[in-house]
Protein backbone atom coordinates (compact mmCIF):
# COMPACT_ATOMS: atom_id res chain seq x y z
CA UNK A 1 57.49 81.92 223.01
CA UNK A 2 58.64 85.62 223.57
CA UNK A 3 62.31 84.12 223.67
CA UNK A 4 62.26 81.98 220.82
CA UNK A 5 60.37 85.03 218.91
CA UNK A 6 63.94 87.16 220.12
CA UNK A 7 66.19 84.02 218.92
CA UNK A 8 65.19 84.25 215.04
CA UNK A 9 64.79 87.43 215.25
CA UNK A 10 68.67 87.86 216.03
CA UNK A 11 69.42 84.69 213.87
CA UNK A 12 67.51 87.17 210.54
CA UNK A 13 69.08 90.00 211.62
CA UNK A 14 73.14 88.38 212.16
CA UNK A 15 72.35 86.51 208.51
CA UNK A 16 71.44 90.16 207.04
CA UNK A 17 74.83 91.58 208.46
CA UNK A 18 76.89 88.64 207.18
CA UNK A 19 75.18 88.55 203.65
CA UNK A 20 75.73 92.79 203.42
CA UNK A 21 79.74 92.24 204.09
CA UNK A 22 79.72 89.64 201.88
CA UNK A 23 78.19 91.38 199.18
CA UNK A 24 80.42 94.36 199.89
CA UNK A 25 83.45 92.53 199.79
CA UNK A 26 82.48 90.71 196.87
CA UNK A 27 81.23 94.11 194.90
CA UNK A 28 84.46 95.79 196.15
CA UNK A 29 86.26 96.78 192.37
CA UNK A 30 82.35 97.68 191.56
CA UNK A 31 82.07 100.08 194.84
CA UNK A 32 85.20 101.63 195.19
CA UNK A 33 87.77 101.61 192.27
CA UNK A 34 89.58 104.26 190.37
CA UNK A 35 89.14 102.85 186.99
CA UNK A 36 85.35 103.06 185.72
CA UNK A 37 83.28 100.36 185.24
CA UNK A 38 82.44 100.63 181.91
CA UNK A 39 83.58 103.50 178.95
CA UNK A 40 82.33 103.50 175.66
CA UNK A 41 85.34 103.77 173.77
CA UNK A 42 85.88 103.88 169.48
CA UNK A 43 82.06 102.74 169.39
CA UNK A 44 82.68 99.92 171.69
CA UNK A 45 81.54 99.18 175.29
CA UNK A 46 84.51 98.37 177.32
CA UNK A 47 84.94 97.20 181.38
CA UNK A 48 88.39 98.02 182.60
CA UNK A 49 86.89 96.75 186.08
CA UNK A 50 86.95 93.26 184.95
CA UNK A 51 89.31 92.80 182.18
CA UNK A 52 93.16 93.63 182.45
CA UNK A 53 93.01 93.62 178.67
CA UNK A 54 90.05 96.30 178.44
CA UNK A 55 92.52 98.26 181.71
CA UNK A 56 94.83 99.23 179.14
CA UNK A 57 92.94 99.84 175.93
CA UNK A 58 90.97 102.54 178.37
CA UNK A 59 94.39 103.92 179.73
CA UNK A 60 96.06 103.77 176.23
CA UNK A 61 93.28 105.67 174.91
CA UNK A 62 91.90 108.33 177.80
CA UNK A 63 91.04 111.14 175.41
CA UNK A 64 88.44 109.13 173.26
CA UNK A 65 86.06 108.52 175.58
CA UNK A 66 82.68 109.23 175.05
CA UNK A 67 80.76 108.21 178.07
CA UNK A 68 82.07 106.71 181.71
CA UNK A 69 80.40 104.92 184.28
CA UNK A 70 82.31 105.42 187.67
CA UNK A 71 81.99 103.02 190.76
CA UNK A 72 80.47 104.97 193.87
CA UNK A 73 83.58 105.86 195.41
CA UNK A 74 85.84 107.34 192.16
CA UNK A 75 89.34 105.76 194.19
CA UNK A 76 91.15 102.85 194.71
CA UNK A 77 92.43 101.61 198.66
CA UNK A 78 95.70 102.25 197.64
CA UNK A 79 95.59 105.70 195.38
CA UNK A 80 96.57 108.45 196.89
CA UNK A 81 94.71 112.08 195.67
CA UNK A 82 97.62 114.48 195.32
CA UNK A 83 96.07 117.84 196.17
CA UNK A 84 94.64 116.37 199.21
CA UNK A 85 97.63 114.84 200.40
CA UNK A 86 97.04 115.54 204.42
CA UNK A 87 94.53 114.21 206.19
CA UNK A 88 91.40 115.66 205.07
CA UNK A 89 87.75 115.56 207.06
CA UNK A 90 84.64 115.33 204.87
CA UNK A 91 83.19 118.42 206.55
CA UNK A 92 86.29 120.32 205.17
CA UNK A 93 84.49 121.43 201.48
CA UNK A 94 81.01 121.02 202.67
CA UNK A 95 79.74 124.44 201.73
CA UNK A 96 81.91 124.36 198.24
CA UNK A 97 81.00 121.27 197.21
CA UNK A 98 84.42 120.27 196.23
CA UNK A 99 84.66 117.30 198.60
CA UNK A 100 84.96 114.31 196.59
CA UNK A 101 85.70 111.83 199.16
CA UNK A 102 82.88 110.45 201.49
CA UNK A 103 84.64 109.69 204.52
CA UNK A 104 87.71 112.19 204.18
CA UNK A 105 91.32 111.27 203.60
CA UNK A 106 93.70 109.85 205.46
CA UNK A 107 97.84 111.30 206.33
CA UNK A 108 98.74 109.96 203.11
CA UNK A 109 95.54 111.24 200.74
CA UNK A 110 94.34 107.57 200.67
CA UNK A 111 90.41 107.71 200.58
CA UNK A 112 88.82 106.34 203.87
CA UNK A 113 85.67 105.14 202.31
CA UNK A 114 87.74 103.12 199.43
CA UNK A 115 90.08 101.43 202.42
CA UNK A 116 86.90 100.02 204.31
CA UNK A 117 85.06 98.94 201.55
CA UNK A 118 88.23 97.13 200.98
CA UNK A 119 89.10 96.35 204.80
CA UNK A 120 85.65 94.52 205.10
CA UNK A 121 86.67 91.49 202.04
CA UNK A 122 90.25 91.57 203.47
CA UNK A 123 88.52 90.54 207.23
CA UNK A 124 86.12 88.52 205.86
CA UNK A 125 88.30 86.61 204.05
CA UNK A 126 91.19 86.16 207.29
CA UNK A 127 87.66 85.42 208.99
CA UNK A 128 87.18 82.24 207.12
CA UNK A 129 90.33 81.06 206.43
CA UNK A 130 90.79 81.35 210.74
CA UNK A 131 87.24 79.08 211.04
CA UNK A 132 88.69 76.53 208.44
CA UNK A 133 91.54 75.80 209.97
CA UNK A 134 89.94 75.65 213.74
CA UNK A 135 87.55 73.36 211.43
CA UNK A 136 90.33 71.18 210.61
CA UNK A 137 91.85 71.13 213.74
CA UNK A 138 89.12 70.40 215.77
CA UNK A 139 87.35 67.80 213.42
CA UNK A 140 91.07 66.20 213.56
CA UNK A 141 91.61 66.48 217.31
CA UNK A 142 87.44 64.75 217.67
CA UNK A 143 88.51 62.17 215.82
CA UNK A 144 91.26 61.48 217.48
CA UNK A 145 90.10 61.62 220.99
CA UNK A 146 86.92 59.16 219.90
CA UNK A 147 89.66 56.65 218.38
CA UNK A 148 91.23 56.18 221.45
């Protein structure tokens, strides 16, 4: 009983890790993006995270906003931060609270946190498109060897 306790117990616990990177790779432009997620702009709610239309009304119009709601991590994979251009730790501005990236920086000023949120729906997806082919091929080959 003890082992089949231990068996759903991982089976919970390996569904749990598998729903979290889905929902992080799925919430990606909501987690880490460097456009906000929504801006009240000329008395209108706008999200640039969603619409390429709304992307450049915000960026046309930068100085007229009135309030901003920023994803959790303020950068994109690919932006790089220009004044922290080396490779940055995250202990570096600890005691003057000018650290802005979670996870540090990378040689190129990339934001660590921002490529791994981004890393995890790039795996998952090479993850499943890997199982659906071994799907196909190994439905195909069953078939075939129980034909003949």
């Amino acid at each position: 009983m003890s082992q089949l306790k231990r068996y759903f117990s991982a089976y919970y616990w390996s569904l749990f890790a598998l729903g979290f990177y889905l929902l992080v790779a799925l919430l990606a432009p909501i987690i880490a993006n460097d456009v906000p997620i929504a801006c009240k702009t000329e008395g209108k709610w706008i999200f640039p995270v969603f619409s390429a239309k709304d992307r450049l009304l915000f960026k046309s119009s930068v100085t007229s906003h009135h309030h901003i709601i920023m994803p959790l991590v303020p950068f994109g994979p690919q932006g790089t931060d220009l004044k922290e251009n080396a490779s940055k730790s995250p202990m570096d501005g600890i005691h003057s609270n000018q650290s802005k990236h979670w996870l540090g920086t990378d040689k190129l000023g990339r934001d660590v946190a921002a490529g791994m949120v981004y890393g995890t729906k790039t795996a998952l997806q090479i993850g499943f498109i890997a199982v659906f082919f071994a799907f196909i091929i190994g439905v195909s080959l069953g078939m075939f060897g129980a034909y003949f």
